[in-house]
C-alpha atoms as a PDB file:
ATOM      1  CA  UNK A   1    -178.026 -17.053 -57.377  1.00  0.00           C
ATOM      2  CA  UNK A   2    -178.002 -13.099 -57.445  1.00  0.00           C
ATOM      3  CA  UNK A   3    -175.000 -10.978 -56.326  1.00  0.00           C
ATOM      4  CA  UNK A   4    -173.079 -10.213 -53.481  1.00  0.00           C
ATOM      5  CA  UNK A   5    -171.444  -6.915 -52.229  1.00  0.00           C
ATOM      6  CA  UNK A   6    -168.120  -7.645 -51.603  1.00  0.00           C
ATOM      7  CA  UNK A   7    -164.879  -5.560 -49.973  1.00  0.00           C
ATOM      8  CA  UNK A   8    -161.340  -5.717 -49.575  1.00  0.00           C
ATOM      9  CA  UNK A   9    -159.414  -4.551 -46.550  1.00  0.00           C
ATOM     10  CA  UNK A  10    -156.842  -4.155 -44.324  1.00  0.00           C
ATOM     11  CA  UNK A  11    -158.399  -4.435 -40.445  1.00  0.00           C
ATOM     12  CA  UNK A  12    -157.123  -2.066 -37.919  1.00  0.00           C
ATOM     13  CA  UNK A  13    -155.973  -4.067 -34.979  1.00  0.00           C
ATOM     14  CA  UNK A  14    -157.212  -3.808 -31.400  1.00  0.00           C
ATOM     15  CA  UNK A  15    -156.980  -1.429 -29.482  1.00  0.00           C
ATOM     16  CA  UNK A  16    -156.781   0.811 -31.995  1.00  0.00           C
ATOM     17  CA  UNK A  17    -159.933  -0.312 -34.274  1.00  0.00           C
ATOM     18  CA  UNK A  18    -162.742  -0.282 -31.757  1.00  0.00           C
ATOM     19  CA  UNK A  19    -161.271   2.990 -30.413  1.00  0.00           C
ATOM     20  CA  UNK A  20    -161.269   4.869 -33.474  1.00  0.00           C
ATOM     21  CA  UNK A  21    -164.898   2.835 -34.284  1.00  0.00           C
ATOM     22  CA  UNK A  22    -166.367   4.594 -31.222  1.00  0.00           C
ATOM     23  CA  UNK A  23    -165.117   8.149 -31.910  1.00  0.00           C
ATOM     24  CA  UNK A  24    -166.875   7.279 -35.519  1.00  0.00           C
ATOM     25  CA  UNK A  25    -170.031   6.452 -33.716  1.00  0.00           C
ATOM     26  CA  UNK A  26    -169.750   9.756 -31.199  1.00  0.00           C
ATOM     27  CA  UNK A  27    -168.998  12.231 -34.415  1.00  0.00           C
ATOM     28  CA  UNK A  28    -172.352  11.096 -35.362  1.00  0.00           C
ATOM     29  CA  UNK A  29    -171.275   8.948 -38.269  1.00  0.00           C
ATOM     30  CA  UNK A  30    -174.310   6.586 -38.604  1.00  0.00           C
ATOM     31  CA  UNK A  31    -172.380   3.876 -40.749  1.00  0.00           C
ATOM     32  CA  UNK A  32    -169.948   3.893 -37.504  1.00  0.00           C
ATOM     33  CA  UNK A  33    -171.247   0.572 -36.169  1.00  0.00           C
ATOM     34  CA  UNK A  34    -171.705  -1.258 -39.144  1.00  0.00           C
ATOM     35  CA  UNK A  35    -168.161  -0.744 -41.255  1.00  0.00           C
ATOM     36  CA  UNK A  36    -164.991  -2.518 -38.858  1.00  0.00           C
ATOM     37  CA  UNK A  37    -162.361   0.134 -38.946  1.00  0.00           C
ATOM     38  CA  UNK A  38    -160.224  -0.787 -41.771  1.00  0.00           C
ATOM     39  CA  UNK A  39    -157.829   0.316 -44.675  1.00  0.00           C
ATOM     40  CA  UNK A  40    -159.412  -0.433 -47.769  1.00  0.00           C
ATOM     41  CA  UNK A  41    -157.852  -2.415 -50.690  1.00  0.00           C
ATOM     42  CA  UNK A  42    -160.891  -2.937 -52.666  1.00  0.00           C
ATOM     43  CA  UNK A  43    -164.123  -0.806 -52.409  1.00  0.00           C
ATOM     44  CA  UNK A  44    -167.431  -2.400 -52.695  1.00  0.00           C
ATOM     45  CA  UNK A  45    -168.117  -4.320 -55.781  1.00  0.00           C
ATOM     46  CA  UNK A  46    -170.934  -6.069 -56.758  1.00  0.00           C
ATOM     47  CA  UNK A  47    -170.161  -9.888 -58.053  1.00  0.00           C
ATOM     48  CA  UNK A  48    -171.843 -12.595 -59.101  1.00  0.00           C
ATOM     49  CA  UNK A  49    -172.682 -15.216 -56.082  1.00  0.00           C
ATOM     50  CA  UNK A  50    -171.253 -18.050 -57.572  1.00  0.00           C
ATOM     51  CA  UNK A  51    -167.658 -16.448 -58.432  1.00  0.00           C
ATOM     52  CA  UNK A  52    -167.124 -16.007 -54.253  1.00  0.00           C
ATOM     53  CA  UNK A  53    -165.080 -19.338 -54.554  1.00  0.00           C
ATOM     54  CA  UNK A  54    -162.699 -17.683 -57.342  1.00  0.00           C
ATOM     55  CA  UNK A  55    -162.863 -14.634 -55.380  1.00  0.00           C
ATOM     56  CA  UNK A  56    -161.617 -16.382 -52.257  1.00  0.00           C
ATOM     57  CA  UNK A  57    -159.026 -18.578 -54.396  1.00  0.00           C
ATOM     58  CA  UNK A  58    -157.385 -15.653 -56.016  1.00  0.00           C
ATOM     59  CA  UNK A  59    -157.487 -13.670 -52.909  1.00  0.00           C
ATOM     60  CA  UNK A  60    -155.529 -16.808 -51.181  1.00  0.00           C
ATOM     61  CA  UNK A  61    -152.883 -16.686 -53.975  1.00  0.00           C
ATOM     62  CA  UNK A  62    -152.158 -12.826 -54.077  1.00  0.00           C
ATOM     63  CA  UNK A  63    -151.881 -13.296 -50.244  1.00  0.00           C
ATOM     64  CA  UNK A  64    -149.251 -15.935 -50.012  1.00  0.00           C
ATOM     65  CA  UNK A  65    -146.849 -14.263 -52.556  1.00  0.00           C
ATOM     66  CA  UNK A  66    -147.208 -11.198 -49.643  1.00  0.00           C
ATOM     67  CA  UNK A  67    -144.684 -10.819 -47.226  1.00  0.00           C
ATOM     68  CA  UNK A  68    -145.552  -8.557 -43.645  1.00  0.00           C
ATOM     69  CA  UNK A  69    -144.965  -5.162 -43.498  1.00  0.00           C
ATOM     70  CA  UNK A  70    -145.290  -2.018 -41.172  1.00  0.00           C
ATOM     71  CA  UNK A  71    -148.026   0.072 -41.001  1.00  0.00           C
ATOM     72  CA  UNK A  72    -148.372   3.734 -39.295  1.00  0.00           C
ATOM     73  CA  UNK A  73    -150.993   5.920 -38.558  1.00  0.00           C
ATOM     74  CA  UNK A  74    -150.553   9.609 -37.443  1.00  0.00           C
ATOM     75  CA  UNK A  75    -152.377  12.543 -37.933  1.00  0.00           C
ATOM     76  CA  UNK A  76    -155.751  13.328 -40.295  1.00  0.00           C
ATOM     77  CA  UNK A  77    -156.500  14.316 -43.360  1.00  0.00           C
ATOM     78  CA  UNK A  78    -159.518  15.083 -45.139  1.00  0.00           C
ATOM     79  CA  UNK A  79    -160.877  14.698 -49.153  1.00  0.00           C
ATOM     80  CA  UNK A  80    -163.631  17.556 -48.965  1.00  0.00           C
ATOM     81  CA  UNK A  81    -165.060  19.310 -50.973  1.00  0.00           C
ATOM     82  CA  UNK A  82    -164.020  16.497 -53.526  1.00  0.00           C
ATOM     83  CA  UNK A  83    -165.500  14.340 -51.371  1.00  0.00           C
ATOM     84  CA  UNK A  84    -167.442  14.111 -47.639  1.00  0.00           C
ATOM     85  CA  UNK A  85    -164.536  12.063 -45.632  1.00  0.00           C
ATOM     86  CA  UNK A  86    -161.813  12.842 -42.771  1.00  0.00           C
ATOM     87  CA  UNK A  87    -159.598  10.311 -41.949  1.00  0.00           C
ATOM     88  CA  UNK A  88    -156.490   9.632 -40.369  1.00  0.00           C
ATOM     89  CA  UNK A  89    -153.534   9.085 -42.131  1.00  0.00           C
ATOM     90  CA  UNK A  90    -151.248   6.240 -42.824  1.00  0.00           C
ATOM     91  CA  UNK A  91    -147.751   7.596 -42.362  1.00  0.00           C
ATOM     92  CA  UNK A  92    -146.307   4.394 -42.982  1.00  0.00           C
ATOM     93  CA  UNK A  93    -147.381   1.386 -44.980  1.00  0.00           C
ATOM     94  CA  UNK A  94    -148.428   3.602 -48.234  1.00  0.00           C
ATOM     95  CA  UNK A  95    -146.464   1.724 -50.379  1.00  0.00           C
ATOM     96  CA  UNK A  96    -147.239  -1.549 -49.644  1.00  0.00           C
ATOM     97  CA  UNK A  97    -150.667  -1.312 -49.763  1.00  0.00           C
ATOM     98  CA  UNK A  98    -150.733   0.489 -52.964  1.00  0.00           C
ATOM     99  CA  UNK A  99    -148.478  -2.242 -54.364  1.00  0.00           C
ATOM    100  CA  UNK A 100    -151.407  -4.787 -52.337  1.00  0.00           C
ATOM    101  CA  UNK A 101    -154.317  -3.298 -54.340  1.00  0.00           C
ATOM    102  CA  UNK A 102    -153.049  -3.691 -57.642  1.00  0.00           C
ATOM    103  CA  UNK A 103    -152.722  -7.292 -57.214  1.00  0.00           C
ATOM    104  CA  UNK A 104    -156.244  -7.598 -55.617  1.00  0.00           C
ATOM    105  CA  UNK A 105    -158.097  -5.718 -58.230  1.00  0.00           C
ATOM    106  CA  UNK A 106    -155.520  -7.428 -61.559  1.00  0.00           C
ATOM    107  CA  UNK A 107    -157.063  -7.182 -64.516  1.00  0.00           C
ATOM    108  CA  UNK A 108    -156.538 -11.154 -64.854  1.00  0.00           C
ATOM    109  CA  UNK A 109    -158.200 -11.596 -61.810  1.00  0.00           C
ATOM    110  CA  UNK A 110    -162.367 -11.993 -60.582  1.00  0.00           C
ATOM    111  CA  UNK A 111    -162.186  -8.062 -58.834  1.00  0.00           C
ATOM    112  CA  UNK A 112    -160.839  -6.261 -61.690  1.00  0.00           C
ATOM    113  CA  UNK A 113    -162.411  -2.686 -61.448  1.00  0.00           C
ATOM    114  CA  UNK A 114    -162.216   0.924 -61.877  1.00  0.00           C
ATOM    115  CA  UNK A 115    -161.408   3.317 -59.273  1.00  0.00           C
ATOM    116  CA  UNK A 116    -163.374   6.501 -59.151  1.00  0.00           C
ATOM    117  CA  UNK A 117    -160.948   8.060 -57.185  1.00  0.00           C
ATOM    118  CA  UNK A 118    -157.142   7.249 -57.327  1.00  0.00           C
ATOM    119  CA  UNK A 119    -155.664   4.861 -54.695  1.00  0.00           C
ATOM    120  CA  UNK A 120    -155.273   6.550 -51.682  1.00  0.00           C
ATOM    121  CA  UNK A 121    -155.203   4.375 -47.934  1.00  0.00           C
ATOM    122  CA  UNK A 122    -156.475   5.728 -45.423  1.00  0.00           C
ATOM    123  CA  UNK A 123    -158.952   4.893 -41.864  1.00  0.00           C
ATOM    124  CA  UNK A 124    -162.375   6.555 -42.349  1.00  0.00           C
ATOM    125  CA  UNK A 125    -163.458   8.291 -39.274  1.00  0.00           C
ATOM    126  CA  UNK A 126    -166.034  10.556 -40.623  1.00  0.00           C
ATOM    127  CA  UNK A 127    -168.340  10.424 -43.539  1.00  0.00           C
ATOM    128  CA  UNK A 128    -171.051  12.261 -44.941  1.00  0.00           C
ATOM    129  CA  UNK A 129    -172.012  14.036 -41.754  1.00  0.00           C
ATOM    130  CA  UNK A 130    -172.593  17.898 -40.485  1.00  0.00           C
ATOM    131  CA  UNK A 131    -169.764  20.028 -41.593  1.00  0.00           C
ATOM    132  CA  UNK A 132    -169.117  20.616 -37.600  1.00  0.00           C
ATOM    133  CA  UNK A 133    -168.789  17.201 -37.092  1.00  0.00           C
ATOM    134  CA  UNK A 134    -166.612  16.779 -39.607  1.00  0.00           C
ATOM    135  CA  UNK A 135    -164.151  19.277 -38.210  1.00  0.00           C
ATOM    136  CA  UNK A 136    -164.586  17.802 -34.620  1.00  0.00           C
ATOM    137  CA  UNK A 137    -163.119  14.630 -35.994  1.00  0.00           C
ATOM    138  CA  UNK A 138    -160.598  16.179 -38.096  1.00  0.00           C
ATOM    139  CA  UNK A 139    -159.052  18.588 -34.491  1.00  0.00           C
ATOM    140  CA  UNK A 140    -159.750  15.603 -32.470  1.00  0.00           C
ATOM    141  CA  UNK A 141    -157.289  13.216 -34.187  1.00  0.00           C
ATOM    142  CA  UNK A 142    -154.750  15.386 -35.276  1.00  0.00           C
ATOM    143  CA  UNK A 143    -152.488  13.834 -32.610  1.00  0.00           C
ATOM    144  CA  UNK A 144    -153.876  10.002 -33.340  1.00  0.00           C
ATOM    145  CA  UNK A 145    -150.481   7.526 -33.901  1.00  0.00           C
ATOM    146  CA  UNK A 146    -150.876   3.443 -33.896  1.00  0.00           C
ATOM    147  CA  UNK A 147    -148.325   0.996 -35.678  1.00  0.00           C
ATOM    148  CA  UNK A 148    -148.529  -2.460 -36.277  1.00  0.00           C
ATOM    149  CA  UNK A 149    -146.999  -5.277 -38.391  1.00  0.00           C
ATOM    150  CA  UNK A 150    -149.557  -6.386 -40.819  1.00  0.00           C
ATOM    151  CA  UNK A 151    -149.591  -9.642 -41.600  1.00  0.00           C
ATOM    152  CA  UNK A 152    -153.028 -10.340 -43.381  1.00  0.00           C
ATOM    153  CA  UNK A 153    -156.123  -9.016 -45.552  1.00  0.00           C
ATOM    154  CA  UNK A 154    -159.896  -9.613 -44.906  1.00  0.00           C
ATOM    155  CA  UNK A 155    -162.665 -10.403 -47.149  1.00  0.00           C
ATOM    156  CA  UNK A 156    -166.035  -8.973 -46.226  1.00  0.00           C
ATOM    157  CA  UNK A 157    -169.856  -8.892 -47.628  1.00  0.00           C
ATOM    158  CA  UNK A 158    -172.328  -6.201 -47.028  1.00  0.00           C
ATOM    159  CA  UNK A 159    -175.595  -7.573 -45.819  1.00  0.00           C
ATOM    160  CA  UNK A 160    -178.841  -6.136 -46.829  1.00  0.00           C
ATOM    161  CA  UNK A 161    -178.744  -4.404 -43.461  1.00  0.00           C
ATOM    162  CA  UNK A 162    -176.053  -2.674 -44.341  1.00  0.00           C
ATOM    163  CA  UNK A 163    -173.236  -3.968 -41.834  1.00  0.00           C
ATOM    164  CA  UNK A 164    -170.079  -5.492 -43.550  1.00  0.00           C
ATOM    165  CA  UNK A 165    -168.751  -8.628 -41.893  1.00  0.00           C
ATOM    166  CA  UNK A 166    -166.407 -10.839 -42.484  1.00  0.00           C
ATOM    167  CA  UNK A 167    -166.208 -13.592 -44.627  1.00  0.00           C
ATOM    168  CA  UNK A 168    -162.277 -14.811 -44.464  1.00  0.00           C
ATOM    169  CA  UNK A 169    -158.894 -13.657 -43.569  1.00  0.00           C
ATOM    170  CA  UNK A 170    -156.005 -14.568 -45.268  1.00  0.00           C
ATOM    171  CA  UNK A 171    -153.192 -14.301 -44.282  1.00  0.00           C
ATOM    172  CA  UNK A 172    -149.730 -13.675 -46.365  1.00  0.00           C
ATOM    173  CA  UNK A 173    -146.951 -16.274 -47.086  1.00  0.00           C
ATOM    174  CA  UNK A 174    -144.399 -15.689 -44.507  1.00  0.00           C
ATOM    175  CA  UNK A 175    -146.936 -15.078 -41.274  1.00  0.00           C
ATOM    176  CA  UNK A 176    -148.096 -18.492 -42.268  1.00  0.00           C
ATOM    177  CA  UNK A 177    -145.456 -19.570 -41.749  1.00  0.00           C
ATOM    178  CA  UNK A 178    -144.179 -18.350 -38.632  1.00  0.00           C
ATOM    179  CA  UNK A 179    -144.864 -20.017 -35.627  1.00  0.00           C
ATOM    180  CA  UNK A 180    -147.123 -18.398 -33.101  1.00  0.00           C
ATOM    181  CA  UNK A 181    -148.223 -15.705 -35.437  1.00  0.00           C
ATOM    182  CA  UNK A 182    -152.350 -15.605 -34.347  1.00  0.00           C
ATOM    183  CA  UNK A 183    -155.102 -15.878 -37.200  1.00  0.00           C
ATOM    184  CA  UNK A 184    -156.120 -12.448 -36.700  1.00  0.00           C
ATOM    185  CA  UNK A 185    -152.430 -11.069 -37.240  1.00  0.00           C
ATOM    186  CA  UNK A 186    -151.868  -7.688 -37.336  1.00  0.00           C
ATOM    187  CA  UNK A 187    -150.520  -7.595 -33.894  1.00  0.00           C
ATOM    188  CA  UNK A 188    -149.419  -3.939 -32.481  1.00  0.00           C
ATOM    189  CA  UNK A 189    -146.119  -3.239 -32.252  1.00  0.00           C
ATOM    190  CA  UNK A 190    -144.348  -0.841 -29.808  1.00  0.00           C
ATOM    191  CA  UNK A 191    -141.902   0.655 -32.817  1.00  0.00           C
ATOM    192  CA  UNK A 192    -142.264   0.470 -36.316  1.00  0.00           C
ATOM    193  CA  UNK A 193    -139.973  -0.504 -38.601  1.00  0.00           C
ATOM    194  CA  UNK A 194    -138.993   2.508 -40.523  1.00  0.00           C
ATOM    195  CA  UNK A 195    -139.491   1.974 -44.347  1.00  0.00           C
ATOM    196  CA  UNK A 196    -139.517   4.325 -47.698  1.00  0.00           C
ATOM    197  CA  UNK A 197    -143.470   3.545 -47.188  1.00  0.00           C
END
């Protein structure tokens, strides 16, 4: 059956995610168009075909034992030299999605792996392009702020063309049950709940 190249992640909500998407794109980030705008829980990992039904089942029970919380981005930050990346920062949320990740990637579980880097989450806006570039995106959203209540993770599977899409949300225990709370969740919010996150 062969593998699959699976990811984790947090979706940034409209408007927010296609905006920042298109700034990706017009840095001159050539993975712009192919990687939704996201916060990442799990990084790609390679698994075995036929364990995407465990993958999916254990990803449905980590969810529903998750209850909604804030997120915030302001500002960027950058990982170079370590590494080729500026982002923008989550100001609130931290917290909670470290706390998310661990529970994703359990060693009991089918997406137990190694970091290389420690958990840090954050929205990619610029990767491994021109140094120039690089600082364009970094000046140009230094003043960046979106909030939302998130309410859901997304699987996602990296075709052989490179572009992830995705495979399943799922959404955590207490925005199922909520009434009116859309599929997509992560709905913007004009405030954010302030939180130790």
């Amino acid at each position: 059956m062969g593998t699959v190249t699976l990811g984790v992640s947090i979706a940034v909500p409209e408007p927010y995610g296609s905006l920042l998407q298109e700034l990706r794109a017009g840095f001159g980030d050539p993975a712009a168009h192919g990687i939704p705008t996201h916060v990442t829980l799990v990084p790609p990992t390679e698994v075995d075909a036929e364990r995407l039904p465990a993958v999916q089942a254990h990803l449905a029970e980590v969810a529903a034992g998750v209850r909604s919380f804030p997120v915030r981005l302001s500002g960027t930050g950058t990982f170079r030299p370590l590494s080729p990346v500026v982002y923008v920062r989550l100001a609130e949320g931290v917290s909670s999605c470290g706390w998310l990740q661990e529970r994703v990637r359990d060693e009991s579980g089918p997406l137990v792996r190694e970091l290389q880097f420690p958990y840090h989450p954050h929205v990619t806006v610029a990767h491994g392009i021109a140094e120039e570039a690089m600082d364009r995106a970094y000046a140009e959203l230094a003043d960046f702020e979106a909030a939302w209540t998130c309410a859901s993770f997304a699987l996602y599977e990296q075709g052989e063309d490179g572009v992830w899409r995705k495979l399943r949300v799922f959404e955590f225990g207490d925005a199922r049950n909520a009434s009116g709370v859309p599929a997509q969740s992560c709905a913007p919010v004009d405030e954010p709940t302030p939180t130790a996150g």
